[in-house]
C-alpha atoms as a PDB file:
ATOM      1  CA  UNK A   1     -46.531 -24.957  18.323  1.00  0.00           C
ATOM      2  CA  UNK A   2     -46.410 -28.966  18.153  1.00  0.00           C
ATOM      3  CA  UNK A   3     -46.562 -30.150  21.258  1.00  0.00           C
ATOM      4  CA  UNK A   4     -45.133 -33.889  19.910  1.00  0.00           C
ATOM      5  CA  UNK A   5     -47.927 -35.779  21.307  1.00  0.00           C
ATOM      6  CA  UNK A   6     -49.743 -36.953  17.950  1.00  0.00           C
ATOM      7  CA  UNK A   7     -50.729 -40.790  18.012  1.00  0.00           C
ATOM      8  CA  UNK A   8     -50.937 -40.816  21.918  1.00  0.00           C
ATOM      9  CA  UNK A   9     -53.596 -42.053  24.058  1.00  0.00           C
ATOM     10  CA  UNK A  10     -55.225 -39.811  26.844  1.00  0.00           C
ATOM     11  CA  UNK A  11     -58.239 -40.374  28.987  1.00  0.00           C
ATOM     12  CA  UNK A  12     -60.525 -36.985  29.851  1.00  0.00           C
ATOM     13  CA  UNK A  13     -62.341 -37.474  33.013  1.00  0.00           C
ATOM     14  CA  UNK A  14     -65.012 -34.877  33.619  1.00  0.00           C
ATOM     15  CA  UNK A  15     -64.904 -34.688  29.564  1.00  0.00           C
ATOM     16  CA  UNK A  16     -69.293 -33.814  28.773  1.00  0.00           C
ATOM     17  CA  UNK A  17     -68.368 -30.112  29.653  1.00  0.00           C
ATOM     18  CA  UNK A  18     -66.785 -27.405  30.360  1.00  0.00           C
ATOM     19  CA  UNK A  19     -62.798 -27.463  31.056  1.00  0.00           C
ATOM     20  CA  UNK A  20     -63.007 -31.798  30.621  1.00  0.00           C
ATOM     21  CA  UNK A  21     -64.635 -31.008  27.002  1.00  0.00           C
ATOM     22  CA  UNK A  22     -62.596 -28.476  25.702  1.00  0.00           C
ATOM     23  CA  UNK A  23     -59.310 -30.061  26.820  1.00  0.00           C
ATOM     24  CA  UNK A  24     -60.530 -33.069  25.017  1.00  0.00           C
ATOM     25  CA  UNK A  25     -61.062 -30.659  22.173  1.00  0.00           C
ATOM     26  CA  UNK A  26     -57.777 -29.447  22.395  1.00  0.00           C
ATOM     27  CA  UNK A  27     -56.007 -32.936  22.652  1.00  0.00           C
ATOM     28  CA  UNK A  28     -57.837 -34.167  19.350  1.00  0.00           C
ATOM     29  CA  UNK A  29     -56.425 -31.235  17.508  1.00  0.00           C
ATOM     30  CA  UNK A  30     -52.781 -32.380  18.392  1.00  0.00           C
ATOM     31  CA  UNK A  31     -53.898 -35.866  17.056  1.00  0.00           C
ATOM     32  CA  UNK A  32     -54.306 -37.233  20.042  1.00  0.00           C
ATOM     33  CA  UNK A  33     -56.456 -40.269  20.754  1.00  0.00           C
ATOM     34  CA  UNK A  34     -59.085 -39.450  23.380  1.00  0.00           C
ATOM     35  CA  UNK A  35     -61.291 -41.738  25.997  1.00  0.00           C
ATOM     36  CA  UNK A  36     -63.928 -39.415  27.429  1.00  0.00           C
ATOM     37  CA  UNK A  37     -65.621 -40.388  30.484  1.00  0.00           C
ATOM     38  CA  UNK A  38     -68.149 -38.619  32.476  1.00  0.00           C
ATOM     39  CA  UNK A  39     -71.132 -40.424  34.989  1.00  0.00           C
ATOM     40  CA  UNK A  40     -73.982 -39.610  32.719  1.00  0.00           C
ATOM     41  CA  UNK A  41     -74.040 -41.999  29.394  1.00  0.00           C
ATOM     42  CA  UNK A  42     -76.339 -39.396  27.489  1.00  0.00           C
ATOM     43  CA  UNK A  43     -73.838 -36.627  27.942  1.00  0.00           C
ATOM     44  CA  UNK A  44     -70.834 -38.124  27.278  1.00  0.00           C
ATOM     45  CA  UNK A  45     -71.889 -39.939  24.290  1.00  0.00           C
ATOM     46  CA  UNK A  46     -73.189 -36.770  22.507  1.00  0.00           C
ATOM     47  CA  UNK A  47     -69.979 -35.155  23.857  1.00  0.00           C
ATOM     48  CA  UNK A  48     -67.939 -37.841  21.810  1.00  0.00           C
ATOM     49  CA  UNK A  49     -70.460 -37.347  18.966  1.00  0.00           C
ATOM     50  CA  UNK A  50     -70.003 -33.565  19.016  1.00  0.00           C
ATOM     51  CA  UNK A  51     -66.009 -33.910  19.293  1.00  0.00           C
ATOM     52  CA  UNK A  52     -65.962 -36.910  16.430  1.00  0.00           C
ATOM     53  CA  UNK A  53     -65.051 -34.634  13.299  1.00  0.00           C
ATOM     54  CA  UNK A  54     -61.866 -33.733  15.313  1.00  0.00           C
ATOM     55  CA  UNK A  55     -60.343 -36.993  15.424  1.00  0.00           C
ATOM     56  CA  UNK A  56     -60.891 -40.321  17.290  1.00  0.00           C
ATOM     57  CA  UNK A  57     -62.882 -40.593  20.592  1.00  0.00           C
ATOM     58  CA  UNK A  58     -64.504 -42.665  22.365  1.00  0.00           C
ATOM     59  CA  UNK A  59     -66.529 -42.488  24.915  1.00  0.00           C
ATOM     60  CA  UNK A  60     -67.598 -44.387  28.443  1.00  0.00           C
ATOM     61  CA  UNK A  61     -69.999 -43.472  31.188  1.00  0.00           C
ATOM     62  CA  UNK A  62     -68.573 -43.966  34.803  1.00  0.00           C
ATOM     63  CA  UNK A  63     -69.098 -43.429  38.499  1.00  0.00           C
ATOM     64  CA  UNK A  64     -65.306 -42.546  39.436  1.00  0.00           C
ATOM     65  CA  UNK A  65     -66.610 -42.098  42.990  1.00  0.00           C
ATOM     66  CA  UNK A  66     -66.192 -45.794  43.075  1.00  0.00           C
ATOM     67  CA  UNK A  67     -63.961 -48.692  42.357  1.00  0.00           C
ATOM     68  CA  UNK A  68     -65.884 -50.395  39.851  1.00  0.00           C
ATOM     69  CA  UNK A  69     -66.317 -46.867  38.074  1.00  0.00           C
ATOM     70  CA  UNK A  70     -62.522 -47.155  37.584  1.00  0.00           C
ATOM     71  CA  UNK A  71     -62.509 -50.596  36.856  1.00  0.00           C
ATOM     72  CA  UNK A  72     -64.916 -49.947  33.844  1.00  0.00           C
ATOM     73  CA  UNK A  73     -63.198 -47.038  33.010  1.00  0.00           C
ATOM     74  CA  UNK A  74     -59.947 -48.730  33.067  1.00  0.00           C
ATOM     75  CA  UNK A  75     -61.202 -51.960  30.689  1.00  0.00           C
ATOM     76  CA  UNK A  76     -63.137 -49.399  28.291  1.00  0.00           C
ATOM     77  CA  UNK A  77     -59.890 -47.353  27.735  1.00  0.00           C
ATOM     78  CA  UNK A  78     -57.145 -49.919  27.356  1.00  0.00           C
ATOM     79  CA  UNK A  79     -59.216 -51.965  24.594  1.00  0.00           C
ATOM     80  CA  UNK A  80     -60.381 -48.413  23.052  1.00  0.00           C
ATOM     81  CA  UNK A  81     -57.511 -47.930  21.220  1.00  0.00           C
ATOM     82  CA  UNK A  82     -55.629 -51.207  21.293  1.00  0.00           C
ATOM     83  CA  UNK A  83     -52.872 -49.659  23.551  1.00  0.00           C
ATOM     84  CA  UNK A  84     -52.849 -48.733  27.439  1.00  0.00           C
ATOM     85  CA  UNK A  85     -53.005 -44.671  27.615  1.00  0.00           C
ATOM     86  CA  UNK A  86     -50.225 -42.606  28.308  1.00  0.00           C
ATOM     87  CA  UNK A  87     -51.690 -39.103  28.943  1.00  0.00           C
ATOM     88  CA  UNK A  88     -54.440 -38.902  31.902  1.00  0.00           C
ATOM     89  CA  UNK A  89     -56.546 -35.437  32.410  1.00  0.00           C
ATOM     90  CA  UNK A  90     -58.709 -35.874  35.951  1.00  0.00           C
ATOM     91  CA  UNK A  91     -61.391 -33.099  35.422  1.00  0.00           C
ATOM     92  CA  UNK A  92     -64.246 -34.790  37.386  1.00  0.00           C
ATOM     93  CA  UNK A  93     -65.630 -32.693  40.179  1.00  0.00           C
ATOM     94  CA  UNK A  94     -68.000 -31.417  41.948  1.00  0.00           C
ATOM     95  CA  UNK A  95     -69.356 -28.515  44.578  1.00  0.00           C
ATOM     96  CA  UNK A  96     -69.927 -31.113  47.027  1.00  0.00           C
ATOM     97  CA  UNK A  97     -71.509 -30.168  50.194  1.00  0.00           C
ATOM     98  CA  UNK A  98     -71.648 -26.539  50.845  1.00  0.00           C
ATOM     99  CA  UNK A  99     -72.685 -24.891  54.314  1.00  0.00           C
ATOM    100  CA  UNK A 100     -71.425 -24.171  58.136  1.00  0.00           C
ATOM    101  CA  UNK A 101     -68.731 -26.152  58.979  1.00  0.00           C
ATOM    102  CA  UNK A 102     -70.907 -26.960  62.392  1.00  0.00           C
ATOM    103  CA  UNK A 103     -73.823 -28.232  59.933  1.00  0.00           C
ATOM    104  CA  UNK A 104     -71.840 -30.908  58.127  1.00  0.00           C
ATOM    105  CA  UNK A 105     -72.039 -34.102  58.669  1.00  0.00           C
ATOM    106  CA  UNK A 106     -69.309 -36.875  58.081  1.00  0.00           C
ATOM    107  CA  UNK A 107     -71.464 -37.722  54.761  1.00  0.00           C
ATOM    108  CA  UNK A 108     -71.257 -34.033  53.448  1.00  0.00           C
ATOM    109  CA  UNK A 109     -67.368 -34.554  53.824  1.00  0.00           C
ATOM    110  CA  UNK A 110     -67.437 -38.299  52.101  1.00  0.00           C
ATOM    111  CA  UNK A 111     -69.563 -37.295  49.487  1.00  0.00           C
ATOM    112  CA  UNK A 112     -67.095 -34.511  48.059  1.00  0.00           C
ATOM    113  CA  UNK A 113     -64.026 -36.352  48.930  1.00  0.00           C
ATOM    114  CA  UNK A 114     -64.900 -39.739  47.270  1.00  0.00           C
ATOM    115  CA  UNK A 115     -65.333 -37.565  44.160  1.00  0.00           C
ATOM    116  CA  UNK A 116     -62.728 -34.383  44.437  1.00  0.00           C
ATOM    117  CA  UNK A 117     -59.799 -36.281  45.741  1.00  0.00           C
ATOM    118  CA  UNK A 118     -60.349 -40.111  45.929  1.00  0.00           C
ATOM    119  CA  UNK A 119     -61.163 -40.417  42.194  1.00  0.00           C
ATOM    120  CA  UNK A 120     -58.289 -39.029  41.040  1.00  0.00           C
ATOM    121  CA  UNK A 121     -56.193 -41.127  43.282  1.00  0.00           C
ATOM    122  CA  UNK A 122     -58.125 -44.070  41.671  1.00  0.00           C
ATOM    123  CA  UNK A 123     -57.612 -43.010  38.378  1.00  0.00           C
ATOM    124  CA  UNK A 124     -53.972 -42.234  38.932  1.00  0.00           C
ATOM    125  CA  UNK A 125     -52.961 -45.427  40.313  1.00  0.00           C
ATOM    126  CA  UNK A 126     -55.323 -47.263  37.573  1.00  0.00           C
ATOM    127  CA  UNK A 127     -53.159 -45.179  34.860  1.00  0.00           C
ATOM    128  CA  UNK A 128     -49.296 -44.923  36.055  1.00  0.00           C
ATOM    129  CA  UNK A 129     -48.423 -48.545  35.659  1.00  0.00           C
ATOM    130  CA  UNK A 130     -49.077 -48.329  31.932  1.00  0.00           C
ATOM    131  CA  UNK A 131     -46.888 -45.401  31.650  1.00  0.00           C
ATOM    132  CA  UNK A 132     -44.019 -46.660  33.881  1.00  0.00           C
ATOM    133  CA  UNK A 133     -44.154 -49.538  31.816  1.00  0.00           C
ATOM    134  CA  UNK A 134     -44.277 -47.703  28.253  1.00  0.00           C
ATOM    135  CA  UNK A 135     -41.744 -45.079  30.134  1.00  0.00           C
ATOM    136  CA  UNK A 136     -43.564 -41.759  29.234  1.00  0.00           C
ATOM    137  CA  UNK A 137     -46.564 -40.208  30.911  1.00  0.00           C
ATOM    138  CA  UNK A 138     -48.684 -37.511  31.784  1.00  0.00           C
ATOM    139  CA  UNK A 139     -51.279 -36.653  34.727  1.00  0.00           C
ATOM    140  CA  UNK A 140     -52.777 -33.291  35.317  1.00  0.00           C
ATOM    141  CA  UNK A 141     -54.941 -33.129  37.961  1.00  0.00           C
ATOM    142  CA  UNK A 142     -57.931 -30.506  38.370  1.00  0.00           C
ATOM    143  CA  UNK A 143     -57.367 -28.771  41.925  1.00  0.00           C
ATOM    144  CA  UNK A 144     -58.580 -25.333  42.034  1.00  0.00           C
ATOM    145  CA  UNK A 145     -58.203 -21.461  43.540  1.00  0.00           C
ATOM    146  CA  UNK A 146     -59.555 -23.308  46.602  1.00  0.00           C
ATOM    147  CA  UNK A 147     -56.795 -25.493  47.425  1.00  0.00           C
ATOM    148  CA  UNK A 148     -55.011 -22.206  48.874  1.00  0.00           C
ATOM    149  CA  UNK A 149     -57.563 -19.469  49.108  1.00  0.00           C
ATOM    150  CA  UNK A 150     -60.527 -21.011  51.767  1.00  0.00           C
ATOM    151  CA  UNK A 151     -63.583 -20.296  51.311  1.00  0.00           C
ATOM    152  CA  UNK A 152     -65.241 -21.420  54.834  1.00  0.00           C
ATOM    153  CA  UNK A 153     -68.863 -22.373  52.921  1.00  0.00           C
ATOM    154  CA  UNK A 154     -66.873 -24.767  50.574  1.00  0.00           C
ATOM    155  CA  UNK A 155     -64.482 -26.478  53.114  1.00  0.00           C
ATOM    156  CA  UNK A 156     -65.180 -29.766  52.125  1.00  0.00           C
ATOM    157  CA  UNK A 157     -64.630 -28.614  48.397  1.00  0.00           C
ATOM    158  CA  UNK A 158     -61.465 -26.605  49.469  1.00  0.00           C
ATOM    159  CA  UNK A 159     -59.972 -29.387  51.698  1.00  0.00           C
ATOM    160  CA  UNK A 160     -60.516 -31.897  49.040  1.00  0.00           C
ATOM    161  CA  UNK A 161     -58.882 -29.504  46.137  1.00  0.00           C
ATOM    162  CA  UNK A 162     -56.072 -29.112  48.751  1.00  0.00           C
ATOM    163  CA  UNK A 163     -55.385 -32.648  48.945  1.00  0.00           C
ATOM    164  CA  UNK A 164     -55.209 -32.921  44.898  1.00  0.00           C
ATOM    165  CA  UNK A 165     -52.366 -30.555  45.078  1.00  0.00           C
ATOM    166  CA  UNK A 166     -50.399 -32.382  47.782  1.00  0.00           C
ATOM    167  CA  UNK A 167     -51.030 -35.583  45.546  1.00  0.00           C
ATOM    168  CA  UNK A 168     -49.793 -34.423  42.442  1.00  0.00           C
ATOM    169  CA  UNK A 169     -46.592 -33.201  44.056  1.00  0.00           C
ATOM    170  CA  UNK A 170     -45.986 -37.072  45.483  1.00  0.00           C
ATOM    171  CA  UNK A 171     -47.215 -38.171  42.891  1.00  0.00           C
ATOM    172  CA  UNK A 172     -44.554 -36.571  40.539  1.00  0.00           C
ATOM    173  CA  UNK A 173     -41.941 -37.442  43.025  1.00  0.00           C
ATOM    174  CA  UNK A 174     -42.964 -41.329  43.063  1.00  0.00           C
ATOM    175  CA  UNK A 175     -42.793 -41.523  39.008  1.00  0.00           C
ATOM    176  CA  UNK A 176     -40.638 -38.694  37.837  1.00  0.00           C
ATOM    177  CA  UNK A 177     -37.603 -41.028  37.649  1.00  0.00           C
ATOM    178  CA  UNK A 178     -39.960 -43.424  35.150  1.00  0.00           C
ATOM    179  CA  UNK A 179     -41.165 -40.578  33.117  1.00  0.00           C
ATOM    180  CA  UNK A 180     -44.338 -39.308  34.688  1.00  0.00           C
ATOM    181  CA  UNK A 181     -44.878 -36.310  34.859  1.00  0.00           C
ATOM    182  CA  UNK A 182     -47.728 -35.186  37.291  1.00  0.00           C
ATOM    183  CA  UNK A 183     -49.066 -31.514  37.780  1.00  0.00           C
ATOM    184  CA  UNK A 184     -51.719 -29.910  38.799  1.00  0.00           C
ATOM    185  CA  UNK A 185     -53.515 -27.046  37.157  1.00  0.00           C
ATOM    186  CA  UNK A 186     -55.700 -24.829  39.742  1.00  0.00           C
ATOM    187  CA  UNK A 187     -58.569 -22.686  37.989  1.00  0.00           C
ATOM    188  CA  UNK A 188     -60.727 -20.021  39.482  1.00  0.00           C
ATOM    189  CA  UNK A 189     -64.134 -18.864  38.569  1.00  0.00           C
ATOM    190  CA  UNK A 190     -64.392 -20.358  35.072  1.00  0.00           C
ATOM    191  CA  UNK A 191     -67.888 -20.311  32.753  1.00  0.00           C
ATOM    192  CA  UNK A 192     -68.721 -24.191  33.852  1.00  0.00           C
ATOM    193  CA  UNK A 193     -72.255 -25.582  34.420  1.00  0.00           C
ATOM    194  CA  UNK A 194     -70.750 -26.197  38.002  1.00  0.00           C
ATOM    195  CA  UNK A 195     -70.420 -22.253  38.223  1.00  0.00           C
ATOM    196  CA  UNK A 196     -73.588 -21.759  36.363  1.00  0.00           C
ATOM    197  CA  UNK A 197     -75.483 -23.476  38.842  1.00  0.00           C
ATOM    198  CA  UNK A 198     -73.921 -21.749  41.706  1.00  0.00           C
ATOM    199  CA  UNK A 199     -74.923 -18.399  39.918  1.00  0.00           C
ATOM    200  CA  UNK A 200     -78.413 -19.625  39.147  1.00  0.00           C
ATOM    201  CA  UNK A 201     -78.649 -20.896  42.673  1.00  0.00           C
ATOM    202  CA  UNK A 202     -77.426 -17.504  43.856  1.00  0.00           C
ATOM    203  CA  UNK A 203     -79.786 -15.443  41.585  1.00  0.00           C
ATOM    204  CA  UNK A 204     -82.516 -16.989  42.843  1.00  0.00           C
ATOM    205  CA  UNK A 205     -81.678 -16.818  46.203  1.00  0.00           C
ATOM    206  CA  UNK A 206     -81.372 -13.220  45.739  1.00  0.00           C
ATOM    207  CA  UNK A 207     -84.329 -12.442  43.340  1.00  0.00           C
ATOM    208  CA  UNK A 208     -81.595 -10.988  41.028  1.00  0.00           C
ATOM    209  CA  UNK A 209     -80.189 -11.920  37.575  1.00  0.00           C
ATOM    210  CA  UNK A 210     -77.770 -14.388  36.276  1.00  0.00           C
ATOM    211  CA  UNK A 211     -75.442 -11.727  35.357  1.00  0.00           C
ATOM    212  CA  UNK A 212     -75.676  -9.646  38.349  1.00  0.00           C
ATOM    213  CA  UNK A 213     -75.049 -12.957  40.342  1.00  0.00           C
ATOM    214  CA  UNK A 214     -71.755 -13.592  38.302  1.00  0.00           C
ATOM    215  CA  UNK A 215     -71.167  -9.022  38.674  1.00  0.00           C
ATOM    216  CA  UNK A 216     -71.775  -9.695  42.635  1.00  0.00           C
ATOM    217  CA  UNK A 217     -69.441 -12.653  43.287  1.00  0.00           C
ATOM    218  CA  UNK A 218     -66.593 -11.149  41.671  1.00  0.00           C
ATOM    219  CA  UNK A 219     -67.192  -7.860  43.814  1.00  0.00           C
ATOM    220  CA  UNK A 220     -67.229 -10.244  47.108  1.00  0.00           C
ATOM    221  CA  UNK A 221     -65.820 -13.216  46.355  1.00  0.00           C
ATOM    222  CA  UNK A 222     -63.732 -13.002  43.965  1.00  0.00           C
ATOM    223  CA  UNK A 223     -61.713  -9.616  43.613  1.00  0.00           C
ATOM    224  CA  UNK A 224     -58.399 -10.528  42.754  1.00  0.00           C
ATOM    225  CA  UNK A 225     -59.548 -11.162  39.301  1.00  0.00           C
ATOM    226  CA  UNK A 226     -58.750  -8.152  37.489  1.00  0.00           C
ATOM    227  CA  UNK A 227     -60.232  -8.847  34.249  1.00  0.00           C
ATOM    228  CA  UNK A 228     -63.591  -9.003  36.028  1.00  0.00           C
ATOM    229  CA  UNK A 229     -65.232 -11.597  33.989  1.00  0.00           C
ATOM    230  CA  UNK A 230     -65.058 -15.687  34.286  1.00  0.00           C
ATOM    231  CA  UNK A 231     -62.488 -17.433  32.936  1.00  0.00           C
ATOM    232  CA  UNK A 232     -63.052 -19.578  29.889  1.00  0.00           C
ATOM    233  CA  UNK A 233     -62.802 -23.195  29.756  1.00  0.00           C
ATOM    234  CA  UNK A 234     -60.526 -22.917  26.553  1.00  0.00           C
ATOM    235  CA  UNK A 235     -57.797 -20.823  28.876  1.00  0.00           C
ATOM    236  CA  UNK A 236     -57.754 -23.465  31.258  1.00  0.00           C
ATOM    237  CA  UNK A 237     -57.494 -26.585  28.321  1.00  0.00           C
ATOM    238  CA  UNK A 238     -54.484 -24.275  26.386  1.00  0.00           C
ATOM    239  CA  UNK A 239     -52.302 -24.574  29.643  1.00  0.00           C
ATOM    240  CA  UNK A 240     -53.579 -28.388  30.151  1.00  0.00           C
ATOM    241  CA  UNK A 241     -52.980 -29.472  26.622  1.00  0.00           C
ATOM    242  CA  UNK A 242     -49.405 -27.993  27.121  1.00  0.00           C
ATOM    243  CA  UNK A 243     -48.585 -29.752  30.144  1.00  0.00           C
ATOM    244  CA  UNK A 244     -49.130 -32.757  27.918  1.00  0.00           C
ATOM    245  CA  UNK A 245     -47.129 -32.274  25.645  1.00  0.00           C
ATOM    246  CA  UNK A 246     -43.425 -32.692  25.008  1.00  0.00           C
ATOM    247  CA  UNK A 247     -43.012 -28.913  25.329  1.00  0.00           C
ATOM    248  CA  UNK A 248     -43.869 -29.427  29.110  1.00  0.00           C
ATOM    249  CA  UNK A 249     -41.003 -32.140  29.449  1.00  0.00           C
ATOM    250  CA  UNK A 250     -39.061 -29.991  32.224  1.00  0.00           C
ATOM    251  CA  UNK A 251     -41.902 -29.267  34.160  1.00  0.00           C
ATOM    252  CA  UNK A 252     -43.432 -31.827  37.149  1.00  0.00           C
ATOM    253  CA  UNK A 253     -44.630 -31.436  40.768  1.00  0.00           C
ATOM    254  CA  UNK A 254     -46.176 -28.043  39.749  1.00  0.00           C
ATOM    255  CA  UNK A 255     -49.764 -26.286  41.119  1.00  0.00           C
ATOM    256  CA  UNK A 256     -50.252 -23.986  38.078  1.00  0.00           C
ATOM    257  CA  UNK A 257     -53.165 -21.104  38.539  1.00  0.00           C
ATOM    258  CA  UNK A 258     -55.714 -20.037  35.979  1.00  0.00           C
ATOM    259  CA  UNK A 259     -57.096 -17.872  37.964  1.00  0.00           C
ATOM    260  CA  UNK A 260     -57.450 -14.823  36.498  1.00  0.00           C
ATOM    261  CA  UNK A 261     -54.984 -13.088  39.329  1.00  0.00           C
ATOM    262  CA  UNK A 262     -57.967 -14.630  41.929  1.00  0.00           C
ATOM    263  CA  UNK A 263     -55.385 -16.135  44.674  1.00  0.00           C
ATOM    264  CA  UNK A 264     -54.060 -12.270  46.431  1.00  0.00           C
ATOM    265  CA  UNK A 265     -50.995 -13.863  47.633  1.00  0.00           C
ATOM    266  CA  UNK A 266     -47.638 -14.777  45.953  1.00  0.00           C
ATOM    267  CA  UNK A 267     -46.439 -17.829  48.061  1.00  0.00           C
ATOM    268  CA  UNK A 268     -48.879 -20.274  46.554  1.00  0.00           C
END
C-alpha cells in the first residue's frame, strides 16, 4: 500500500527503541524524512546510524521534559531538512513513579507528568504551526492500555496516559479544519526495554525468570490478551505509520488500541 507520504518530514520522539525506533523504521521505508530524538546522545545517534541505509535521518538528543529540550529539538529539526516537519510521532515515555497512591509524593506525580503528558503538549504546540501554515499534518500521540484500564500501582503513569488521550481529541478538534490530523494510538504490553525492565525488576523481586515474569503478568495482569505473548513494537509502528499517511485522511480525534484484546471492555 502507498501511504502518499514520500518526501515528508516527521520527527520520532522516543525514536532509540522500541515502538519510537521501529516507527522511524517504518516511516523511512515510505521515503519519509525522519528527525529522531531521544534524551541520551549515544543512543540516538547509533539509532540514526543503524536506521541510515533506509533513507535520511537525523538525529538530536533532548530532554522533552523541559522547554529548552523542545526548543533544541525544535531548531535541530526545522534546519535538518531545510523545511519545517509536517508529520510528528510523540513516543517518549516513561514508567514514572510506581507505588501506593498514599506513598507518592507531589514529585512522583511531576516527574511522570512533565514527561508522559507535558512533553507531548510541548512538542505539539512546537509542531502544529508549521503544519497549519503548510496546511497538512499529522500527530500521533503514544497513550497506552492505561489511559482506560487503571492499574492503581501506576496511577501517575495511568493518569498521565489518560490525559494524552483527552489531548489528542482537542487537539484534533482545534486543527482539523487546517488539516491536522491528531490521534492517539494506545498499546498494551509490548516487548520494550520499558517492559523489559519491569519484567527484570519483577523477576528479581520474585527469584524467578524473565520469562516466567512476562508468563505471570499476563496470567494477573494482563488477561485480556488472548494471544498470550507481548506485542511487538513493529504491530504498534504498522498502525502508526498508517495514521500518517494519506490512507488515514478520514480518520482524527481517534484512541486506537494495540492491545492485543488487553482493555475487557467495549466502550473505550
Amino acid at each position: 500500500m502507498d501511504l502518499g507520504i514520500s518526501g515528508r518530514i516527521a520527527v520520532v520522539t522516543g525514536g532509540d527503541s522500541g515502538m519510537g525506533f521501529k516507527t522511524a523504521e517504518y516511516l523511512l521505508h515510505e521515503d519519509v524524512k525522519v528527525v529522531l530524538t531521544d534524551i541520551d546522545e549515544a543512543k540516538v545517534q547509533a539509532a540514526a546510524k543503524e536506521l541510515a541505509a533506509l533513507g535520511d535521518v537525523r538525529a538530536v538528543a533532548a530532554d522533552l521534559s523541559s522547554g529548552e529540550g523542545i526548543a533544541v529539538l525544535k531548531a535541530f529539526a526545522d534546519k535538518a531538512f531545510g523545511g519545517a516537519p509536517t508529520i510528528l510521532v510523540n513516543a517518549a515515555g516513561i514508567t514514572g513513579s510506581t507505588g501506593d497512591f498514599l506513598d507518592l509524593t507531589d514529585e512522583d506525580w511531576l516527574q511522570t507528568i512533565q514527561t508522559d503528558l507535558l512533553a507531548a503538549v510541548r512538542t505539539a504546540r512546537a509542531f502544529i504551526p508549521g503544519m497549519r501554515e503548510a496546511g497538512w499534518g499529522r500527530v500521533v500521540l503514544f497513550s497506552s492500555e492505561d489511559a482506560v484500564q487503571p492499574y492503581v500501582e501506576e496511577m501517575p503513569y495511568c493518569v498521565a496516559k489518560a490525559g494524552i488521550a483527552n489531548l489528542a481529541k482537542n487537539l484534533s478538534k482545534a486543527y482539523g479544519p487546517d488539516g491536522v490530523l491528531v490521534n492517539a494510538v494506545a498499546p498494551a504490553f509490548i516487548a520494550t526495554p520499558m517492559t523489559d525492565a519491569q519484567m527484570d525488576k519483577k523477576a528479581e523481586e520474585k527469584g524467578i525468570s524473565f520469562d516466567e515474569a512476562v508468563r505471570q503478568t499476563l496470567d494477573d495482569e494482563r488477561p485480556g490478551i488472548v494471544a498470550k505473548r507481548r506485542g511487538e513494537p513493529r504491530e504498534v509502528a504498522a498502525m502508526v505509520a498508517f495514521l500518517c499517511s494519506e490512507q488515514a485522511s478520514f480518520i482524527t480525534g481517534a484512541f486506537i488500541r494495540v492491545d492485543g484484546g488487553s482493555v475487557m471492555g467495549v466502550g473505550s
